[in-house]
N, C-alpha and C. Protein backbone atom coordinates (compact mmCIF):
# COMPACT_ATOMS: atom_id res chain seq x y z
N UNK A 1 122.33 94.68 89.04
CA UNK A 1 120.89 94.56 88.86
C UNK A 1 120.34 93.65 89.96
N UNK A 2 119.30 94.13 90.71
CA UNK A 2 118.82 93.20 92.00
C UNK A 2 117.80 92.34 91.35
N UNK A 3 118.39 90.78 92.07
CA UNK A 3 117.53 90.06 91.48
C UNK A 3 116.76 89.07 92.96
N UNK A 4 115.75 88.70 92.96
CA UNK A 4 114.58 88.43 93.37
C UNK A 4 115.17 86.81 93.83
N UNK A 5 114.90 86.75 95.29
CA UNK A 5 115.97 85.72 96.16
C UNK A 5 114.52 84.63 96.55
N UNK A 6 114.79 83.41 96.86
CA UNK A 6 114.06 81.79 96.62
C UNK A 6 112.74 82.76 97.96
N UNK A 7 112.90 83.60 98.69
CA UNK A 7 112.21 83.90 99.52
C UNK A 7 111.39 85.09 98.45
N UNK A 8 111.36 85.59 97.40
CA UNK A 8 110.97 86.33 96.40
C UNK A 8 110.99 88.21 97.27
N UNK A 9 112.79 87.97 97.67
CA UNK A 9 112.48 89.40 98.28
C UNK A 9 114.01 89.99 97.41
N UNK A 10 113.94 91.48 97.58
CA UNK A 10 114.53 92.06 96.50
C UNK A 10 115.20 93.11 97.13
N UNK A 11 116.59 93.23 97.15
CA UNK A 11 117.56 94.32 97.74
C UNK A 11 117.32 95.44 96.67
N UNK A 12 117.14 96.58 97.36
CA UNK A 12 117.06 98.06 96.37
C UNK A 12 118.30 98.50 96.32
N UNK A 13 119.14 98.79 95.33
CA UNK A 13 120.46 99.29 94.94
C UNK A 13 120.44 100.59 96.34
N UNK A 14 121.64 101.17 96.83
CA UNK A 14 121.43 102.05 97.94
C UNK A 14 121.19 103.20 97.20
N UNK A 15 122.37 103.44 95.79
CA UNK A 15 122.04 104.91 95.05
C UNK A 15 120.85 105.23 95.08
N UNK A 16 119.57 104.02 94.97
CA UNK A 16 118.39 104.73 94.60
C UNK A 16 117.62 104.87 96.07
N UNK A 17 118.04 104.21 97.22
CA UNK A 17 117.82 103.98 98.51
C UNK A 17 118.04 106.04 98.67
N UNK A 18 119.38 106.22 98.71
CA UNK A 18 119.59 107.63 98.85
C UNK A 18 118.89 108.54 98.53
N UNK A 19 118.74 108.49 96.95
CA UNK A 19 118.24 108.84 96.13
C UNK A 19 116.68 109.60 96.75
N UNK A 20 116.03 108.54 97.28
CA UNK A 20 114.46 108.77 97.88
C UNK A 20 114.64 108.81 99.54
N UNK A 21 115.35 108.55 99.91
CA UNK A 21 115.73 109.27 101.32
C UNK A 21 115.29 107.88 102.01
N UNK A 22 115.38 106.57 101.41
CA UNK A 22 114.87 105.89 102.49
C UNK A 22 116.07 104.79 102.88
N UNK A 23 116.00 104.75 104.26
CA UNK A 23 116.76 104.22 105.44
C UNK A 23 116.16 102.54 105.60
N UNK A 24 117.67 101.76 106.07
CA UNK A 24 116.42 100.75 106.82
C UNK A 24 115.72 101.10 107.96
N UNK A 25 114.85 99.97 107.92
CA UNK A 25 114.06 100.32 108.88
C UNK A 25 112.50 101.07 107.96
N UNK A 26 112.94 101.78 107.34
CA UNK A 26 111.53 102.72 106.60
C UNK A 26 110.58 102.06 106.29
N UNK A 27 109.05 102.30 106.44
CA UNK A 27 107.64 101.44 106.04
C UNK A 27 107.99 102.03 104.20
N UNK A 28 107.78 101.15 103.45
CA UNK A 28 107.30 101.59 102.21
C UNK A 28 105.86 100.82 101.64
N UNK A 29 105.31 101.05 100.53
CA UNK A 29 104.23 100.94 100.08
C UNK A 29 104.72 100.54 98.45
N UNK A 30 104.05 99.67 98.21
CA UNK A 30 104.53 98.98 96.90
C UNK A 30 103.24 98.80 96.14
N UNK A 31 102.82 99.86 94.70
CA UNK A 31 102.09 99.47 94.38
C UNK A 31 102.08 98.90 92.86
N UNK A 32 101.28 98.27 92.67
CA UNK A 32 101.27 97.54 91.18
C UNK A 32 100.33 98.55 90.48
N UNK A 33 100.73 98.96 88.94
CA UNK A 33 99.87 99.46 87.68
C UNK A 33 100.89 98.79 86.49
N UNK A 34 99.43 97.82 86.35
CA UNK A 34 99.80 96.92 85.00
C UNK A 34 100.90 96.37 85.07
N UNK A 35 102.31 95.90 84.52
CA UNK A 35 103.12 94.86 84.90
C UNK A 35 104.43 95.82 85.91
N UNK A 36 104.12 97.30 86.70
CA UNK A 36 104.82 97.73 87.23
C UNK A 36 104.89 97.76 88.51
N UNK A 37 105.67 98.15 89.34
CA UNK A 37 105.46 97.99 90.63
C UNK A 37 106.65 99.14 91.33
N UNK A 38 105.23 100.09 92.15
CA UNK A 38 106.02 101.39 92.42
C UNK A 38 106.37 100.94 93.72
N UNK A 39 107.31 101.41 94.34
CA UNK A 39 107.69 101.59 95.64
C UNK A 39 107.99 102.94 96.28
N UNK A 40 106.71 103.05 97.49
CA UNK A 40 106.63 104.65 97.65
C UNK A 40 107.15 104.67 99.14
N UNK A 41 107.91 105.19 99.61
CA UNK A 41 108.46 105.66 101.06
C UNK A 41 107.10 106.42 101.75
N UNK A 42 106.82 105.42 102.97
CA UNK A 42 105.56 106.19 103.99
C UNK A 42 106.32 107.24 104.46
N UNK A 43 105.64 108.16 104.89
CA UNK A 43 105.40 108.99 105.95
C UNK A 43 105.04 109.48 106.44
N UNK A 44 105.08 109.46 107.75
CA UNK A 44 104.36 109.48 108.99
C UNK A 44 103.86 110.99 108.80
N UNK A 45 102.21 110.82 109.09
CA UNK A 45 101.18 112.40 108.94
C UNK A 45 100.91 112.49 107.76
N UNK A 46 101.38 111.68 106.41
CA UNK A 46 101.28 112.45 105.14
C UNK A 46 100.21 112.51 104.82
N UNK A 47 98.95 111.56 105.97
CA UNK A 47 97.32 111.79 105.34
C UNK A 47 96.79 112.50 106.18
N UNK A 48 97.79 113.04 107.27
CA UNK A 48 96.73 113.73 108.29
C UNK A 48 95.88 115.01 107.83
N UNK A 49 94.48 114.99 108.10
CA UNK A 49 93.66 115.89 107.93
C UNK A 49 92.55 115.34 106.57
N UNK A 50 93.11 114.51 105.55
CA UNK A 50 92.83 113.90 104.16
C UNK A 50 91.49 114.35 104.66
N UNK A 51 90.67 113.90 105.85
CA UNK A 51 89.68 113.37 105.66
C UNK A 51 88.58 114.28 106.60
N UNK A 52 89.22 115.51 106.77
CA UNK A 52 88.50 116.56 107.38
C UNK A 52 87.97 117.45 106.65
N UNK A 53 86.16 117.59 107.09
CA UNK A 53 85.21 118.35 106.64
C UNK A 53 84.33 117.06 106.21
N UNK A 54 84.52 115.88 105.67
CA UNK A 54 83.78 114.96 105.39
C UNK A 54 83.05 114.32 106.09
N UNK A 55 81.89 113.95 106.28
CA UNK A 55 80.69 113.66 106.95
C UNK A 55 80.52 112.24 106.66
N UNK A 56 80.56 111.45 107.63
CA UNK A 56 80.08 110.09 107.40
C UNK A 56 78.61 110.14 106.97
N UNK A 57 78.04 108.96 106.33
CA UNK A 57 77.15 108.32 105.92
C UNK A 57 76.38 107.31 107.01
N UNK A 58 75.22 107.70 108.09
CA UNK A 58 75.41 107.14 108.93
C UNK A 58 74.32 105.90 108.78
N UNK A 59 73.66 105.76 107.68
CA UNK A 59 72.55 105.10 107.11
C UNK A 59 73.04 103.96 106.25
N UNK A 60 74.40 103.85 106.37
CA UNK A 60 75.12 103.02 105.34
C UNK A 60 76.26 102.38 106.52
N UNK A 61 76.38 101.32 106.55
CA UNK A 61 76.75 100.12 107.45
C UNK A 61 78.26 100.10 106.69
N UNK A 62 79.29 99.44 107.89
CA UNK A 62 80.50 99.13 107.50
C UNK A 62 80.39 98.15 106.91
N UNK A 63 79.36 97.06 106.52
CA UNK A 63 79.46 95.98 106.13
C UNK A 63 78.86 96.75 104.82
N UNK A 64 78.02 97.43 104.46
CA UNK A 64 77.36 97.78 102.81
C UNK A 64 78.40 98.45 102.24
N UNK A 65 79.25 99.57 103.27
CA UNK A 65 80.54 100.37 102.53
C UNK A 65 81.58 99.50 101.97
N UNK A 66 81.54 98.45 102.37
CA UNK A 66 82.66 97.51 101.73
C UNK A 66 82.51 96.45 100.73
N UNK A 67 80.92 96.42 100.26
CA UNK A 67 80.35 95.60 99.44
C UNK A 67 81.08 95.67 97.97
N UNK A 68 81.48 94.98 97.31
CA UNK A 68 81.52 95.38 96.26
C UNK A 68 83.35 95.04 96.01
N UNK A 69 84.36 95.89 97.16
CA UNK A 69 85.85 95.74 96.89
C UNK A 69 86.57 95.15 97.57
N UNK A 70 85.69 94.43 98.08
CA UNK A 70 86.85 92.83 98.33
C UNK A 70 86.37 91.51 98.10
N UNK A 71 85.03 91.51 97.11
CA UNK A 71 84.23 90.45 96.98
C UNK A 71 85.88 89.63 95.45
């Protein structure tokens, strides 16, 4: 069972390393829902395009688009 070192960092067993195909070296993404915490393997392009056909808002400032979620 991996346990959480004075630097609060945490070795992933390799079975489950294999398991999800990730290597060292790999970017992952760790997210929290409620007391859990997923760990998702990046990869590279997986948003490419996400954001094609969508039209900016050009009346609305980078500073008003961000009001609100990082206050």
């Amino acid at each position: 069972m991996p346990k959480v070192s004075a630097k609060r960092q945490i070795t992933l067993p390799v079975s489950g390393c294999d398991e999800l195909g990730i290597q060292p070296g790999d970017e992952v993404e760790i997210l929290r829902h409620g007391n859990q915490f997923n760990i998702i393997k990046k990869k590279i392009g997986a948003a490419a395009g996400i954001l094609k056909g969508i039209k900016a808002n050009s009346a609305v400032s980078d500073k008003q688009s961000l009001q609100g979620h990082f206050d």
